[in-house]
N, C-alpha and C. Protein backbone atom coordinates (compact mmCIF):
# COMPACT_ATOMS: atom_id res chain seq x y z
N UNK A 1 -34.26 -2.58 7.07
CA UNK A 1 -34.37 -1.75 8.25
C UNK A 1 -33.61 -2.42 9.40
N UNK A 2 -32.55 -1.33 9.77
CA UNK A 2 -32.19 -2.16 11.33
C UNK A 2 -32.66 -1.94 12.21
N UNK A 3 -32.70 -2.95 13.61
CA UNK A 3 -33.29 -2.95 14.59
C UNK A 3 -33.02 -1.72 15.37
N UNK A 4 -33.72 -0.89 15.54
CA UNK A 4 -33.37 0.30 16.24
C UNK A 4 -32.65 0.48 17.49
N UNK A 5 -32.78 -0.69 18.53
CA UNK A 5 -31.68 -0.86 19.52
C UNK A 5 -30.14 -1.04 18.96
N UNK A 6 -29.71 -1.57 18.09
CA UNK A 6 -28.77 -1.79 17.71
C UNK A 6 -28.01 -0.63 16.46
N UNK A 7 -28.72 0.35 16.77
CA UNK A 7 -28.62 2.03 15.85
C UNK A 7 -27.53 1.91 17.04
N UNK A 8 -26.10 3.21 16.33
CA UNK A 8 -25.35 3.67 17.39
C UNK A 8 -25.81 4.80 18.18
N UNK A 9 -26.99 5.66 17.38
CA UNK A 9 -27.08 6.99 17.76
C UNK A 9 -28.09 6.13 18.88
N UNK A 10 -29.24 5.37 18.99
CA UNK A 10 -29.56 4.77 20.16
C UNK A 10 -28.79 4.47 21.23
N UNK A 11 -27.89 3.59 20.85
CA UNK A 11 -26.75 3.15 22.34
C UNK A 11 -26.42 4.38 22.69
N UNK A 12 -26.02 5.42 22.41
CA UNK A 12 -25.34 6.49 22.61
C UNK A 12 -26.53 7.56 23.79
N UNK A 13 -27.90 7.68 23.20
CA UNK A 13 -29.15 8.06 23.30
C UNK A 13 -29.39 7.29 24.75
N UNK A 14 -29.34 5.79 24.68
CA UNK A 14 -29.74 5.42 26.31
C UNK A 14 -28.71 5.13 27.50
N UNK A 15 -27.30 5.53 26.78
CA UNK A 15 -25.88 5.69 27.31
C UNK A 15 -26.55 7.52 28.14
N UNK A 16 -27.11 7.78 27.73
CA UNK A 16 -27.10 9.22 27.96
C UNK A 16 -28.33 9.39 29.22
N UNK A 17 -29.32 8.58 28.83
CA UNK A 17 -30.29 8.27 29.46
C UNK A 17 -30.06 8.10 31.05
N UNK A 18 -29.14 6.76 30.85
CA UNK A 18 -28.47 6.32 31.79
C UNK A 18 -27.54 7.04 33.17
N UNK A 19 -27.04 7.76 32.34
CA UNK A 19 -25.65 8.93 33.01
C UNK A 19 -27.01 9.68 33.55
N UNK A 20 -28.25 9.99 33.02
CA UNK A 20 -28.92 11.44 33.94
C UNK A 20 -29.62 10.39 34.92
N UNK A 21 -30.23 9.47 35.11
CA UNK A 21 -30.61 8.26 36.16
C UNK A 21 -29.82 8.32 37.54
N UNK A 22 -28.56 8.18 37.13
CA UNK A 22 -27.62 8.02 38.19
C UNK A 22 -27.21 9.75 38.83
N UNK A 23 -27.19 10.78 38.05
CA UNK A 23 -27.60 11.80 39.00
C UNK A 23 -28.32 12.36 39.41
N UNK A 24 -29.56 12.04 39.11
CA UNK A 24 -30.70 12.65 39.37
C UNK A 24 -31.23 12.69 40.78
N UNK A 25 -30.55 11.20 41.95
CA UNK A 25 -30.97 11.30 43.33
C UNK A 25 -30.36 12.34 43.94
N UNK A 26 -28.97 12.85 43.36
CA UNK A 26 -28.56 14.01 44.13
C UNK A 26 -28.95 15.10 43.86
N UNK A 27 -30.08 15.42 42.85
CA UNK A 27 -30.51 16.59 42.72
C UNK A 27 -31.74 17.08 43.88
N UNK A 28 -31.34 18.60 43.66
CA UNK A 28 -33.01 18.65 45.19
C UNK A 28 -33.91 18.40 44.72
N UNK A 29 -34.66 18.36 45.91
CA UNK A 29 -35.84 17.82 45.57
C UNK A 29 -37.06 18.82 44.53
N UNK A 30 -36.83 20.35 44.89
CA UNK A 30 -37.88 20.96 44.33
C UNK A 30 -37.36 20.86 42.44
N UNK A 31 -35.69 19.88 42.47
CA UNK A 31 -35.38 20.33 40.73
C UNK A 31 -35.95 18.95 40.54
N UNK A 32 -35.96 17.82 41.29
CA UNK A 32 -35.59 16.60 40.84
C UNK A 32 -36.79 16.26 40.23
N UNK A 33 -37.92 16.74 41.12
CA UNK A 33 -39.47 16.55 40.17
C UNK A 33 -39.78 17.20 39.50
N UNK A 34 -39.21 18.44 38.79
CA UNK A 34 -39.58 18.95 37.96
C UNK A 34 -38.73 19.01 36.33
N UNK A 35 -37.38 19.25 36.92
CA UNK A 35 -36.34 19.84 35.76
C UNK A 35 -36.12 18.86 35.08
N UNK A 36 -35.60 17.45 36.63
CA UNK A 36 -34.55 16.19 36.46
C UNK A 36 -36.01 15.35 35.90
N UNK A 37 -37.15 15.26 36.12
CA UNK A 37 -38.08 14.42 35.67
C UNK A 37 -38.37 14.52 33.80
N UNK A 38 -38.56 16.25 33.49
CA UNK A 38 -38.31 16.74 32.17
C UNK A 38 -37.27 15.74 31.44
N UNK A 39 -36.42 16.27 31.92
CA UNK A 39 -34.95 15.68 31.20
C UNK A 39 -34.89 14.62 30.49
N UNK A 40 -35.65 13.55 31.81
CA UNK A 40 -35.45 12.33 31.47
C UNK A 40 -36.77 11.54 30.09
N UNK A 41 -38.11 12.19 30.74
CA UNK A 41 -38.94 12.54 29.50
C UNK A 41 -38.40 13.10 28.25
N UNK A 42 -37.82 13.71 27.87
CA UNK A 42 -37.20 14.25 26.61
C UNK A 42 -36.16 13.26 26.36
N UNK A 43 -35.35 12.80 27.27
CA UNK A 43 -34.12 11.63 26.80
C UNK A 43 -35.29 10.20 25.90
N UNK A 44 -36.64 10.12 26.91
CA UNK A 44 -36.92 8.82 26.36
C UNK A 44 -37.97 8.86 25.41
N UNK A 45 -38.24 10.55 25.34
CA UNK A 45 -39.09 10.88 24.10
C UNK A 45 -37.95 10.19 22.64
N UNK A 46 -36.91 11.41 23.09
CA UNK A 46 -35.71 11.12 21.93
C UNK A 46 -35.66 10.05 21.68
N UNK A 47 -35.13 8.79 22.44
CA UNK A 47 -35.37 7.56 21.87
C UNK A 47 -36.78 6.61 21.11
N UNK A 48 -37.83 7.13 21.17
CA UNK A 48 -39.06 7.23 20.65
C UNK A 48 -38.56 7.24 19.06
N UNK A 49 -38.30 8.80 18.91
CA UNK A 49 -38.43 9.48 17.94
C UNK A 49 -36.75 8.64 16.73
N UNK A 50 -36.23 8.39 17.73
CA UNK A 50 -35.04 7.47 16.74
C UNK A 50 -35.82 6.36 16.19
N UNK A 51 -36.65 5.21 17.31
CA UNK A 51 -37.21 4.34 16.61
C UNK A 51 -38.15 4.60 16.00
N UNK A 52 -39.11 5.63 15.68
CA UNK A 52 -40.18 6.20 14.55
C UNK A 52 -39.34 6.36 13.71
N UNK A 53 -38.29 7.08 13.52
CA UNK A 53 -37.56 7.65 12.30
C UNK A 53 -36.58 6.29 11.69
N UNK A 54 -36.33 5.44 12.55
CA UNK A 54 -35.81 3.71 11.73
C UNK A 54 -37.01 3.17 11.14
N UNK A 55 -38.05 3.44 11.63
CA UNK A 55 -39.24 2.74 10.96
C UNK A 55 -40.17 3.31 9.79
N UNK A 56 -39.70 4.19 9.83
CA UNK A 56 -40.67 4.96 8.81
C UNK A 56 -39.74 5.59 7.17
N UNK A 57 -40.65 5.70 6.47
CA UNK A 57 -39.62 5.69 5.14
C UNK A 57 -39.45 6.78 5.06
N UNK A 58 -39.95 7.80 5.23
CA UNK A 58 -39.98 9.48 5.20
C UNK A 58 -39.05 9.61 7.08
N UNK A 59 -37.74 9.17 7.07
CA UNK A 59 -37.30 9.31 8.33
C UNK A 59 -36.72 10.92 8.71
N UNK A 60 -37.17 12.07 8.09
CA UNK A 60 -36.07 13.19 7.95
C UNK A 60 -37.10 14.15 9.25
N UNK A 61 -38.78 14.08 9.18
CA UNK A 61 -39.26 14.65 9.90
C UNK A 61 -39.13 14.46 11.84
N UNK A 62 -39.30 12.55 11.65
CA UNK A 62 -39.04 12.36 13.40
C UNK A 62 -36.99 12.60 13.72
N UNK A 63 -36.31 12.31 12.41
CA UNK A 63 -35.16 13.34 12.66
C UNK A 63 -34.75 14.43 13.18
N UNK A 64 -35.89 15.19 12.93
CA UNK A 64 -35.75 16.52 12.89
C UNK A 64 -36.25 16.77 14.81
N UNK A 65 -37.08 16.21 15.04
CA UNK A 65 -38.06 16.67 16.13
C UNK A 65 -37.21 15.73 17.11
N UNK A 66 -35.92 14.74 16.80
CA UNK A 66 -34.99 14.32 17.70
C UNK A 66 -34.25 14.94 17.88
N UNK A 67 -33.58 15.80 17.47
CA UNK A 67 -32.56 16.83 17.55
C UNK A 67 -33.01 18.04 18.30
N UNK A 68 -34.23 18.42 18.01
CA UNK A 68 -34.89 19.30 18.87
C UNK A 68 -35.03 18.75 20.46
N UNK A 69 -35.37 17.78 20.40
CA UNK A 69 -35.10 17.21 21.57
C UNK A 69 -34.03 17.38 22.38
N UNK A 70 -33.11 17.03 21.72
CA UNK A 70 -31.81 16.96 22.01
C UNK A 70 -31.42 18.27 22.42
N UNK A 71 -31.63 19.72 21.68
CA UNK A 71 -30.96 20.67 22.12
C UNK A 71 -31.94 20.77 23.78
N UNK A 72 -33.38 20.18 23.83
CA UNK A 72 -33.95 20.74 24.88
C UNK A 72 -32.91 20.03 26.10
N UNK A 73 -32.95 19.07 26.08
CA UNK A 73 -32.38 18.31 26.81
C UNK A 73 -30.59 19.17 27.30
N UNK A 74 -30.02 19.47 26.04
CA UNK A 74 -28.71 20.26 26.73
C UNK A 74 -29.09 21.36 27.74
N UNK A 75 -29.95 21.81 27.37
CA UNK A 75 -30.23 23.39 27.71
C UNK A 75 -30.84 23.44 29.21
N UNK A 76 -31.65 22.05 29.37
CA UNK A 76 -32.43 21.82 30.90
C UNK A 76 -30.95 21.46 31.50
N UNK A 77 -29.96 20.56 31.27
CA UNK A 77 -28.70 20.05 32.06
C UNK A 77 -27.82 21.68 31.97
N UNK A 78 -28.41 22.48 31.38
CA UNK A 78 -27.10 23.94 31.57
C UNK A 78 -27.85 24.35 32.94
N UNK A 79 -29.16 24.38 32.76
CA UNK A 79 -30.18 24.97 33.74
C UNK A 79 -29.11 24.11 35.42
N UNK A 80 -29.32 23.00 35.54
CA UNK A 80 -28.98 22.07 36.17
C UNK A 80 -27.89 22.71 37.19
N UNK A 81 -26.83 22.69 36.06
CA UNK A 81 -25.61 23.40 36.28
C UNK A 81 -25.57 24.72 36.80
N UNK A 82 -26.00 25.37 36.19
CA UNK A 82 -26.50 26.65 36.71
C UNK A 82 -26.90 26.48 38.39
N UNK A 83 -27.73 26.28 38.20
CA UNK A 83 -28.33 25.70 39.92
C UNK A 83 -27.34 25.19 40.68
N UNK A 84 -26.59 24.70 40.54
CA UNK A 84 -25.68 24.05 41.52
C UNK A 84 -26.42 23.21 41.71
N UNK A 85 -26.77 21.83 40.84
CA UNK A 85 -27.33 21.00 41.29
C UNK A 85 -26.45 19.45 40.25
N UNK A 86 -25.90 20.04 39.57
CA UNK A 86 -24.98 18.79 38.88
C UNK A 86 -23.51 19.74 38.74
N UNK A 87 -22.86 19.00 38.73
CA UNK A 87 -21.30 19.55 38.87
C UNK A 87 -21.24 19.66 37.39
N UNK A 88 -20.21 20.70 37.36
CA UNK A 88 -19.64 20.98 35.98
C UNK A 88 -18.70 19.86 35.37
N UNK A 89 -18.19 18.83 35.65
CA UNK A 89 -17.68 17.38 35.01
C UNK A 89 -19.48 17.15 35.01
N UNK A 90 -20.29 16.51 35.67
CA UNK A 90 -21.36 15.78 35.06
C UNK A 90 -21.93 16.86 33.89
N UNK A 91 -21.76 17.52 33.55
CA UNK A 91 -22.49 18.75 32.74
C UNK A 91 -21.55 18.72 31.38
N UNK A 92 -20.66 18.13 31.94
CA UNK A 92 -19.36 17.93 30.63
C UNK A 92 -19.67 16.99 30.12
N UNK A 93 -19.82 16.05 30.98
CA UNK A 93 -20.31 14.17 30.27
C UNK A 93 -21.57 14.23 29.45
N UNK A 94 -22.63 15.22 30.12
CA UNK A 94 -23.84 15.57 29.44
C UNK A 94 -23.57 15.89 27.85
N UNK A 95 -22.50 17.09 27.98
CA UNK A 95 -22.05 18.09 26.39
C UNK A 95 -21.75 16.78 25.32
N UNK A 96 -20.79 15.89 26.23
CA UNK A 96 -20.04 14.95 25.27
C UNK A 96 -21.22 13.77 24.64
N UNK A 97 -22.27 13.48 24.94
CA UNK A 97 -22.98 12.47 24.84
C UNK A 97 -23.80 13.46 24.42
N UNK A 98 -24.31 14.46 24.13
CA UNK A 98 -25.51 15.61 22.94
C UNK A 98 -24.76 15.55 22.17
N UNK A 99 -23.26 15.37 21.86
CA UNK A 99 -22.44 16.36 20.89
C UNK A 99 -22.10 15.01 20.08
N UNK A 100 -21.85 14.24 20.20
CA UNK A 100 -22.02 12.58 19.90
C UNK A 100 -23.61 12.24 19.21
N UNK A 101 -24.24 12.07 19.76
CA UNK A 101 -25.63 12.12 19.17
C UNK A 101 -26.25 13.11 18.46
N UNK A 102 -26.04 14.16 18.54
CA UNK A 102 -26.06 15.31 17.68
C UNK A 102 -25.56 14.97 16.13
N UNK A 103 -24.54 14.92 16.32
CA UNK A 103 -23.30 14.76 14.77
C UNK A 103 -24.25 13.53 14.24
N UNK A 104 -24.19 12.29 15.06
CA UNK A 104 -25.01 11.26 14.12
C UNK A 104 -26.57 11.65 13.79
N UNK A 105 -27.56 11.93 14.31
CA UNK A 105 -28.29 12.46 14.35
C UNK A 105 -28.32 13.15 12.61
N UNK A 106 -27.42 14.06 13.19
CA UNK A 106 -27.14 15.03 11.66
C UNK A 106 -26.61 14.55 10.88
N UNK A 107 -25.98 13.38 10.73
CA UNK A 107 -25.32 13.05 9.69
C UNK A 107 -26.63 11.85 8.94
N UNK A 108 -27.41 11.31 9.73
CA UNK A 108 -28.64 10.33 9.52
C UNK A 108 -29.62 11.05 8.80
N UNK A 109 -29.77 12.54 8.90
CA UNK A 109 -31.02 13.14 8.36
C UNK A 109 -29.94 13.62 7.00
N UNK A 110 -29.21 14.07 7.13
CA UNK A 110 -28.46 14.32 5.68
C UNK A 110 -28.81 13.35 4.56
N UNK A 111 -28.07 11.92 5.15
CA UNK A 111 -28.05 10.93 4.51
C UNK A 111 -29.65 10.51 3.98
N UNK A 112 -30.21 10.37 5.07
CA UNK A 112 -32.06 10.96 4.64
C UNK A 112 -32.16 11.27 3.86
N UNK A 113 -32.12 12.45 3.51
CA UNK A 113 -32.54 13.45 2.81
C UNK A 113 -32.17 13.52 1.43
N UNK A 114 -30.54 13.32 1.17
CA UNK A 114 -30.24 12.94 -0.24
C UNK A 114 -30.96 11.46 -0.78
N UNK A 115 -31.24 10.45 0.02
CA UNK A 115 -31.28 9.45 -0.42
C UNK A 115 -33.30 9.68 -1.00
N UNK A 116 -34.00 10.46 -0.25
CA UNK A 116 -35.04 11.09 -0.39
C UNK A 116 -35.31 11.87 -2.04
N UNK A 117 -33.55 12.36 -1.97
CA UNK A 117 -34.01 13.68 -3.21
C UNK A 117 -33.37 12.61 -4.42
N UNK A 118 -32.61 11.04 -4.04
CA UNK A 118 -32.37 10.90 -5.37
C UNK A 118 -33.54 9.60 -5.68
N UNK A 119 -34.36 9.09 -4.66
CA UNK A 119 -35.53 8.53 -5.04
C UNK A 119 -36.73 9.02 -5.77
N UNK A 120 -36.78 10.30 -5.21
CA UNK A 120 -37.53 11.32 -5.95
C UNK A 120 -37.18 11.79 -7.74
N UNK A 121 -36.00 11.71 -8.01
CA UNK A 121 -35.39 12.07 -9.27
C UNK A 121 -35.40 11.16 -10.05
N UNK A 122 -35.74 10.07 -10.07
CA UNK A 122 -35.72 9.23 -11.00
C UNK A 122 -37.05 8.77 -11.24
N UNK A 123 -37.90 8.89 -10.64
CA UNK A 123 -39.74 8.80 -10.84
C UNK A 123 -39.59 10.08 -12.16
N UNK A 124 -39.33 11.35 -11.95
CA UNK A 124 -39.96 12.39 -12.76
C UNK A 124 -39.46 11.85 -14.18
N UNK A 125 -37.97 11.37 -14.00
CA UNK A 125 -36.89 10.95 -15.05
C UNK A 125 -37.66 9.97 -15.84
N UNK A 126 -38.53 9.30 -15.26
CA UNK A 126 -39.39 7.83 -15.33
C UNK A 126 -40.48 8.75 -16.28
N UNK A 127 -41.21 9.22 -15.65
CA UNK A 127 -42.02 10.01 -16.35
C UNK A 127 -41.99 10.51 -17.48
N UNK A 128 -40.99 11.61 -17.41
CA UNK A 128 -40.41 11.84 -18.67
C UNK A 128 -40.15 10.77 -19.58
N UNK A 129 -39.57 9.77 -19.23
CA UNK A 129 -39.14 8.68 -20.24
C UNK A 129 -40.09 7.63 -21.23
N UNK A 130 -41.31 7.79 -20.24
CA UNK A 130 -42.65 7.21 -20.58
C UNK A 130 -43.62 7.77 -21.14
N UNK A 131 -43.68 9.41 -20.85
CA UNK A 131 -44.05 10.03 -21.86
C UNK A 131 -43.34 10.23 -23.19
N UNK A 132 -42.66 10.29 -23.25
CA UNK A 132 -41.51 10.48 -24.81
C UNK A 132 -41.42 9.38 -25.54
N UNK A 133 -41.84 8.36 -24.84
CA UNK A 133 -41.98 7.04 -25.68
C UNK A 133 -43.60 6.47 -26.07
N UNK A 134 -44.72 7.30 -25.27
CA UNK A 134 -45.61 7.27 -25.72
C UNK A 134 -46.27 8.47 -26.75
N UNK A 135 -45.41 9.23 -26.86
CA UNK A 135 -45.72 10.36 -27.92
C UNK A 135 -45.49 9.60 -28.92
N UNK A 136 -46.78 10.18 -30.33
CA UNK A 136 -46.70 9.68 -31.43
C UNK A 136 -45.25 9.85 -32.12
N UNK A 137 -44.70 9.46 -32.60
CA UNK A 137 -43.47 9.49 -33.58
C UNK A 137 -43.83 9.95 -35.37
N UNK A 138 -42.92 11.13 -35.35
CA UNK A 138 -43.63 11.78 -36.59
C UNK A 138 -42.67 11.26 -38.04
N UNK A 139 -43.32 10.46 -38.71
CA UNK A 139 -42.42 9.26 -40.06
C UNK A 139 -42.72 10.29 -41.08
């Protein structure tokens, strides 16, 4: 298991974290406690849910509920934008750092998931093999 700080989709995850920190004082005030506070809750949920899913052997479910994250998180920074409360370059930097973590993200639960379905295939294979060798043999 690697250390979950040292995951790329993490660096990338508190790279992202980071970028909404630094705009968040210019947001107003009635978004900044509500929208910009969300945001940042869901950025550090997401990172949560990366280190549950490095730690755990069944990693495809807190996968799954990171990515969800993730789209929430685009969708509050469109809101943002919308508002006239982050410029359309910071809303770009936002796209590029979901769309980055996204792909790995998705490419981590893939990799999951086969590695899931071929651990699984060789127990039944096992089975099979142990039954057929404990069946009587007919001389």
């Amino acid at each position: 298991m690697a250390i979950y700080d040292n995951l790329e989709v993490f660096k990338a995850t508190y790279d992202l974290l980071l970028f909404v920190f630094q705009f968040t004082p210019n947001v107003k005030r009635d978004y900044r406690y509500t929208l910009a506070e969300k945001i940042k809750d869901h950025i550090i949920e997401l990172c949560l849910c990366i280190y549950r899913a490095n730690a755990a052997r069944d990693r495809v479910p807190d996968i799954r509920q990171a990515r969800e994250r993730l789209v929430t998180v685009k969708l509050m920074c469109r809101m943002l934008t919308d508002l006239k409360q982050i410029s359309v370059r910071q809303f770009a930097v936002v796209c590029t750092h979901t769309e980055s973590i996204s792909k790995q993200l998705q490419n981590w639960q893939r990799y999951s998931e086969r590695m899931k379905n071929e651990n699984a295939s060789p127990s039944t294979t096992r089975t099979a093999a142990v039954s057929k060798a404990s069946a009587p043999h007919p001389e």
